[in-house]
Protein backbone atom coordinates (compact mmCIF):
# COMPACT_ATOMS: atom_id res chain seq x y z
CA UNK A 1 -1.78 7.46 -20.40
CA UNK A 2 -0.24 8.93 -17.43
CA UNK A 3 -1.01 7.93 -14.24
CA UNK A 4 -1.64 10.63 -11.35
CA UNK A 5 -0.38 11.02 -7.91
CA UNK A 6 -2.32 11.19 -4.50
CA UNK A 7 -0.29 12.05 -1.39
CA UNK A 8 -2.17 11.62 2.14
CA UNK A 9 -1.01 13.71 4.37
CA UNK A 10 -1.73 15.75 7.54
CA UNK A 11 -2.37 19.18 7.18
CA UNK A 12 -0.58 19.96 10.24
CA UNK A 13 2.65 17.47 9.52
CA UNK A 14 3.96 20.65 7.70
CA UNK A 15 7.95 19.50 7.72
CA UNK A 16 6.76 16.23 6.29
CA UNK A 17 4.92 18.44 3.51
CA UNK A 18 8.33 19.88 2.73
CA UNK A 19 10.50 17.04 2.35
CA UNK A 20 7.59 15.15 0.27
CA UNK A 21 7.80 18.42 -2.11
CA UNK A 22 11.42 18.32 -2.19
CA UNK A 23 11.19 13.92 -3.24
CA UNK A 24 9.01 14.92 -6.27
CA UNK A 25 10.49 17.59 -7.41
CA UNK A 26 13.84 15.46 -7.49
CA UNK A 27 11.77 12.97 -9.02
CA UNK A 28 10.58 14.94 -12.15
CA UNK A 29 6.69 14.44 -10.32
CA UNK A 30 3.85 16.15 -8.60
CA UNK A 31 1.38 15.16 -6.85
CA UNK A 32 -2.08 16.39 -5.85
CA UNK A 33 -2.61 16.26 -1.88
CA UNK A 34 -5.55 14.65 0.22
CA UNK A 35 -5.55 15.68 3.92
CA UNK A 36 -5.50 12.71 5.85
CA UNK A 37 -7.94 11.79 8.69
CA UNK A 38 -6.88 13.13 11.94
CA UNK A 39 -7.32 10.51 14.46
CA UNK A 40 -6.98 13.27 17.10
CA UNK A 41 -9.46 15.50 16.01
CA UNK A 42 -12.33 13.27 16.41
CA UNK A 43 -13.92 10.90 18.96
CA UNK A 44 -13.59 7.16 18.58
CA UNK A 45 -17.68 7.14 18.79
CA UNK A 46 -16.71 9.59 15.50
CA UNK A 47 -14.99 7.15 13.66
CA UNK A 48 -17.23 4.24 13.91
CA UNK A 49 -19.70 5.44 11.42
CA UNK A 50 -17.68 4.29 8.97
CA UNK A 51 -16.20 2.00 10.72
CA UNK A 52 -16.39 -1.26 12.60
CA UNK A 53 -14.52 -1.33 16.59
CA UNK A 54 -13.71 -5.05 15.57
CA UNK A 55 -13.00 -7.22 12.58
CA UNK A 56 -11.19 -10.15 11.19
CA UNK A 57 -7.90 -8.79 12.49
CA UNK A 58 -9.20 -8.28 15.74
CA UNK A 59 -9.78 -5.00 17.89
CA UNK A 60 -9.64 -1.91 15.22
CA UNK A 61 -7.67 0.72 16.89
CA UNK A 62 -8.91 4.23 16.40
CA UNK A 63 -5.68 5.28 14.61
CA UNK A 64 -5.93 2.56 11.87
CA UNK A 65 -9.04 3.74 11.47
CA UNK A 66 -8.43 7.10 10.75
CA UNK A 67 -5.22 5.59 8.10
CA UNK A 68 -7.69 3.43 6.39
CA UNK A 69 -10.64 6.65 6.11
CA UNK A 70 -7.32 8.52 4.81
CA UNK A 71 -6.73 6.30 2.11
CA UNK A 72 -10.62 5.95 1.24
CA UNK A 73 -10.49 10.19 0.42
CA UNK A 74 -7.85 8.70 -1.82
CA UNK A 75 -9.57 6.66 -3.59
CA UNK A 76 -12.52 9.13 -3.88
CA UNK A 77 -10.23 11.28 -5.40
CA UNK A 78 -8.91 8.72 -8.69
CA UNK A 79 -12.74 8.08 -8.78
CA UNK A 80 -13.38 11.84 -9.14
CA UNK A 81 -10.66 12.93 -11.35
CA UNK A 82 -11.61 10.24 -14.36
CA UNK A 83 -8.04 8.71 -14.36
CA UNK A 84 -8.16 5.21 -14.94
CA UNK A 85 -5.08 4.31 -12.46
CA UNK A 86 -3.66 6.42 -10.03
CA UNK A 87 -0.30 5.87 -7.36
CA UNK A 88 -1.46 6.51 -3.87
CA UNK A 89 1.71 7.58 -1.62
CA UNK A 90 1.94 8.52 2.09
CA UNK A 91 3.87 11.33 3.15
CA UNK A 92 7.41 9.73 4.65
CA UNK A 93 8.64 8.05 1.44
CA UNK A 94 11.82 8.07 -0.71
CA UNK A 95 11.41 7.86 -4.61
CA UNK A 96 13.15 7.14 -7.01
CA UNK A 97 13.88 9.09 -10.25
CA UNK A 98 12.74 6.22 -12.63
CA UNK A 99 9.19 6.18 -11.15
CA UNK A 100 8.32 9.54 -13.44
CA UNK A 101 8.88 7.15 -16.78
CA UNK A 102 6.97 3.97 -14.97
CA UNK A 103 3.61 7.07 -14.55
CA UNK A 104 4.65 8.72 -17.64
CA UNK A 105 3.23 5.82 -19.99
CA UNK A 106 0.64 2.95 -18.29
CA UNK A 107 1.03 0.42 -21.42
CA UNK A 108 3.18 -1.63 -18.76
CA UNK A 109 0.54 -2.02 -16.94
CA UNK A 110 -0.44 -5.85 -16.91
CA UNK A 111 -3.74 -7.16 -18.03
CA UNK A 112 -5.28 -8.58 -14.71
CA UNK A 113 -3.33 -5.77 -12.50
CA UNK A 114 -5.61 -4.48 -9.79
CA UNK A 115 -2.93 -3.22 -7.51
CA UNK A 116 0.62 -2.56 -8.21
CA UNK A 117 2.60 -2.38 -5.48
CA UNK A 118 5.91 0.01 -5.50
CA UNK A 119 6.94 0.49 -2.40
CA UNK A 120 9.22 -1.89 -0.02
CA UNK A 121 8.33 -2.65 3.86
CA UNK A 122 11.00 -1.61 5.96
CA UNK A 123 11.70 -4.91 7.45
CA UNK A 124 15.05 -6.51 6.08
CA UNK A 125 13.92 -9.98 7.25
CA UNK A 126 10.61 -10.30 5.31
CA UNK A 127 9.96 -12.74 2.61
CA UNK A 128 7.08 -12.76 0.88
CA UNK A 129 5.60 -15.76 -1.67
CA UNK A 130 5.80 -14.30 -5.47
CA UNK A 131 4.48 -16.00 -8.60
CA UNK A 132 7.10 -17.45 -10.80
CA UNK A 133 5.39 -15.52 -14.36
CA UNK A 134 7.57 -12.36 -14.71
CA UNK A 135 6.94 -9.44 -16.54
CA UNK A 136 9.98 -6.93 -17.33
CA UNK A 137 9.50 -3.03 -17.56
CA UNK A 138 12.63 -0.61 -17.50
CA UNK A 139 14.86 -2.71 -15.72
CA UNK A 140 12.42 -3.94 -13.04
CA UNK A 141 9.92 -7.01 -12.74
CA UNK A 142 6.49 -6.78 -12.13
CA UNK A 143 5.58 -10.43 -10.34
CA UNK A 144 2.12 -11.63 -8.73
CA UNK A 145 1.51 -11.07 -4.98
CA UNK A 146 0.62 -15.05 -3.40
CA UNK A 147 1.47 -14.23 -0.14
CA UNK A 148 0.12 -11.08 2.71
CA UNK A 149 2.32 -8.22 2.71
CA UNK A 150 2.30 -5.12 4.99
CA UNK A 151 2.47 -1.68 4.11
CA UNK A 152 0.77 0.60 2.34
CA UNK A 153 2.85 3.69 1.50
CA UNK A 154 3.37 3.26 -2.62
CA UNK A 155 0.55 1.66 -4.74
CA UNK A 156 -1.14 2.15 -7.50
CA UNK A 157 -4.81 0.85 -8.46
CA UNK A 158 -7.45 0.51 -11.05
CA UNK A 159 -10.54 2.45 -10.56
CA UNK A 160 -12.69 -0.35 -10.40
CA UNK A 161 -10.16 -1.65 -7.41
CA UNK A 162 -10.81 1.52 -5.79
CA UNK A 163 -14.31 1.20 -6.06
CA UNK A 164 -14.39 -2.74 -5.21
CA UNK A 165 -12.34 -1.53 -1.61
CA UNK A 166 -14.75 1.68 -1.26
CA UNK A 167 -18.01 -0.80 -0.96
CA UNK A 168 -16.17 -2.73 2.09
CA UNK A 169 -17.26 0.50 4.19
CA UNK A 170 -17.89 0.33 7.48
CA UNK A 171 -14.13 -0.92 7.44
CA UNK A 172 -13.15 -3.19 10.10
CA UNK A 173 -9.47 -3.85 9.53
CA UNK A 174 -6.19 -1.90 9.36
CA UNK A 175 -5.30 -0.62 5.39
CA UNK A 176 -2.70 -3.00 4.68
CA UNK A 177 -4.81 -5.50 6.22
CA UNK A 178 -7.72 -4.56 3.67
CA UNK A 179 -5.47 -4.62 0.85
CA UNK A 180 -2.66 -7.19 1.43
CA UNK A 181 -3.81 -9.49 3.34
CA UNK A 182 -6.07 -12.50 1.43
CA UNK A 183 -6.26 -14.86 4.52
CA UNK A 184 -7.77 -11.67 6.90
CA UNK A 185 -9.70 -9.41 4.14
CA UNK A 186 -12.11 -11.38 1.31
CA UNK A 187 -11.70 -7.78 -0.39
CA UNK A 188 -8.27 -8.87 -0.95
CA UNK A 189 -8.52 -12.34 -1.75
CA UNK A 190 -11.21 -10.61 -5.33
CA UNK A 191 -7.91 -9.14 -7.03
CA UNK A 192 -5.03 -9.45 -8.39
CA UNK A 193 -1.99 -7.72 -7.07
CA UNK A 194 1.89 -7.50 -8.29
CA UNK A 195 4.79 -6.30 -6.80
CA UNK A 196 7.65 -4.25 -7.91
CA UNK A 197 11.22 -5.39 -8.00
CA UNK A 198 12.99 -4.09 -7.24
CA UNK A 199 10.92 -1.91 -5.24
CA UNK A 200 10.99 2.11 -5.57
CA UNK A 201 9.69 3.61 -2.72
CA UNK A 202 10.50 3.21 0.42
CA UNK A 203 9.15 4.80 4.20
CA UNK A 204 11.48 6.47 6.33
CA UNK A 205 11.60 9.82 4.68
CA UNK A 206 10.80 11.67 8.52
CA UNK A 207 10.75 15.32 9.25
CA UNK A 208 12.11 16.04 12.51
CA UNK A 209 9.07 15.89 15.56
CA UNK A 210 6.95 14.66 12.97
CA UNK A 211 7.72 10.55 13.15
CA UNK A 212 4.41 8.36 14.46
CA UNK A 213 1.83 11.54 15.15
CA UNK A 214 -0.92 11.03 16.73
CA UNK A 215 -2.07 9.35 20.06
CA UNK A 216 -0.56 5.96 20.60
CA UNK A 217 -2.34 2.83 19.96
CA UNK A 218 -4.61 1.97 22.92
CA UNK A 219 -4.31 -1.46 23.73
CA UNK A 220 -7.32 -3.66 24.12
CA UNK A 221 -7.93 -5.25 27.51
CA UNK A 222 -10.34 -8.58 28.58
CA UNK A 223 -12.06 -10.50 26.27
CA UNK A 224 -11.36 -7.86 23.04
CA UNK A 225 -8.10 -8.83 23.92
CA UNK A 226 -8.90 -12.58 23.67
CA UNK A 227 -10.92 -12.32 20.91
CA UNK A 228 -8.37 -10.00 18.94
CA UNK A 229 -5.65 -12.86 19.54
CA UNK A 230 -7.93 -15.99 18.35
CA UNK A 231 -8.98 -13.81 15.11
CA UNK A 232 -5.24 -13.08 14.37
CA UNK A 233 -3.81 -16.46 14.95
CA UNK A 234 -6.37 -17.83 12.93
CA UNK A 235 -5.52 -15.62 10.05
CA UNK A 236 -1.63 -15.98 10.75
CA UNK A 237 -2.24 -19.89 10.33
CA UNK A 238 -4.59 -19.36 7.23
CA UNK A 239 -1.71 -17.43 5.86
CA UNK A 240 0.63 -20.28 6.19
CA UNK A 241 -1.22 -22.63 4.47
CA UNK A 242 -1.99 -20.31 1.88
CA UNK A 243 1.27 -19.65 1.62
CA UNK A 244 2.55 -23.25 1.98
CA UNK A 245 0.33 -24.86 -1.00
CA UNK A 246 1.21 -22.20 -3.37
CA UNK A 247 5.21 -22.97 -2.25
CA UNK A 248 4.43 -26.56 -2.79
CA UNK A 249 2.47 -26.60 -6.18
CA UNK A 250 5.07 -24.26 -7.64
CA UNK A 251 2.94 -21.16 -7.65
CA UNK A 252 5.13 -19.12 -5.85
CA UNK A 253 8.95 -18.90 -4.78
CA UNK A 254 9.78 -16.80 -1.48
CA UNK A 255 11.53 -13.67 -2.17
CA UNK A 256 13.11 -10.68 -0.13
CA UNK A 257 11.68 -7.14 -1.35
CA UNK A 258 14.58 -4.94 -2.24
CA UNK A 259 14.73 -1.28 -3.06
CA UNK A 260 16.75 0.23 -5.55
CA UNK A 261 16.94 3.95 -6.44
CA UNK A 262 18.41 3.19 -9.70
CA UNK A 263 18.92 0.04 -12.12
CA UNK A 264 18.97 2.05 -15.40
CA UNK A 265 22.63 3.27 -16.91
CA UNK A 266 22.15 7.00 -16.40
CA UNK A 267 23.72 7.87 -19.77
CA UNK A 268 21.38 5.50 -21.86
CA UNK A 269 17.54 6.02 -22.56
CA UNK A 270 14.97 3.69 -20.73
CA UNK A 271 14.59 0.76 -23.14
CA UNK A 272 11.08 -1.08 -21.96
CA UNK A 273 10.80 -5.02 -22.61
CA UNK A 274 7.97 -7.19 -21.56
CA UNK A 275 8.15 -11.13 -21.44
C-alpha cells in the first residue's frame, strides 16, 4: 500500500512552496498540502481554545501553538483520506530520492510501528538512546526510539497514532514535545516509535526572507518563568534516568542521527531485506 504525503505549510511562505515542489518532483513524489496555522493571524486568547497557556514543558508559547494546531489539520487529513499511514513533512526539508520506494510499498513497515521517524535534527552533536533490535529495509535500519528526540519535520504515523495524539486536545506542549518526548508527554510514552538510519530528510531547505516567519517567541516573565524552569528540569532529569536505565540494562546504545541522500548503488535495483 502506498503511503501519502501531507506538507504543512503557510499559504503565504510562497518561495518555500516552490522549492518544496521542486524536492518532490526530484524525488519521484507529491504531496497534498495543509495550510498551516498562522500564529499571526490570530490572538493568543484565539489559540487557547484548543490549547493550554501552560503544560508539562512549561509556558506554551503562542507560536508552538499554532505548529502543533498545524500538524493536528495533518492528522485530520490521514484520518479523512482512509490511508492507513501517511508521512507528515514541513515545508524547509531536503529528500532524498529513495524515500519514493520506502512510500511506494508499506510491507516494511514494522509490526508495533506507531511513528516512523525520517527526518534528522540539525544538531551535529546530538545522540539519542536507540534499541539494539534492527530491522533492515533498502539499505537503511529502522531501530526503536528509547530516548526524547526533537524535531518534527519527516514522520510518518498510523491512523490510530493520529487519532491517540488528536484526543490530547487542548494541547499544552510544543509538537516535538507531544510526540518525542516520553519523560514530558504521557501521549508519547503509549507508542512505539523508530527511527530511520540513516535518516532522509533533513530541515534547512529555506527560501530566501522566508527562514523563522512569524513573531518571535515571547519570553515568559515572573513566576511562569519559574514555573516553566522547575517543569523542564524536572523532565530534563526524568529524561536522564530514562535514558540511563535503558543504557544500563542494555536496551539501548547511544547513537548520532546521520543523513544520507543515497546508500543504494544507482545502477542496481532496490533489493529489500528484513532481519
Amino acid at each position: 500500500m502506498t503511503i501519502p504525503i501531507f506538507l504543512i505549510g503557510l499559504e503565504r511562505a510562497t518561495g518555500r512552496a516552490r522549492l518544496m515542489e521542486q524536492e518532490l518532483q526530484k524525488a519521484g513524489l507529491s504531496a497534498t498540502r495543509v495550510n498551516a496555522v498562522d500564529c499571526d493571524a490570530a490572538t493568543r486568547e484565539d489559540f487557547l481554545r484548543d490549547c493550554r497557556a501552560e503544560g508539562p514543558w512549561g509556558y506554551f508559547h503562542t507560536k508552538d501553538m499554532a505548529c502543533t494546531l498545524s500538524h493536528a489539520k495533518a492528522w485530520e487529513a490521514l484520518i479523512a483520506s482512509g490511508a492507513e499511514q501517511a508521512l507528515i513533512l514541513e515545508d524547509d526539508v531536503f529528500l532524498t530520492p529513495e524515500l519514493a520506494d520506502w512510500l511506494n510499498d508499506a510491507s516494511w513497515w514494522p509490526t508495533d510501528a506507531d511513528i516512523v521517524r525520517f527526518e534528522r535534527w540539525r544538531s551535529t552533536k546530538l545522540y539519542v538512546a536507540l534499541g539494539r533490535k534492527r530491522l533492515s529495509h533498502l539499505g537503511r535500519e529502522l531501530r526503536l526510539m528509547r530516548s526524547r528526540h526533537p524535531g518534527g519535520a519527516a514522520y510518518a504515523l498510523t491512523r490510530e497514532a493520529a487519532r491517540h495524539f488528536l484526543a490530547q486536545k487542548p494541547f499544552d506542549i510544543t509538537l516535538d514535545g507531544l510526540l518525542f518526548n516520553p519523560s514530558a508527554s504521557p501521549a508519547a510514552r503509549q507508542i512505539n516509535i523508530y527511527q530511520v538510519i540513516p535518516a532522509m530528510v533533513e530541515q534547512g531547505n529555506e527560501a530566501p526572507g522566508e527562514y523563522n516567519m512569524g513573531a518571535p517567541r515571547a519570553r515568559p516573565t515572573g513566576w511562569p518563568l519559574i514555573r516553566q524552569k522547575v517543569r523542564r528540569g524536572i523532565a530534563e532529569i526524568s529524561s536522564g534516568l530514562r535514558t540511563t536505565a535503558n543504557l544500563a540494562l542494555g536496551r539501548a546504545t547511544l547513537e548520532k542521527i546521520t543523513y544520507a541522500p543515497q546508500v543504494l548503488p544507482a545502477t542496481e535495483p532496490n533489493q529489500s531485506n528484513t532481519a
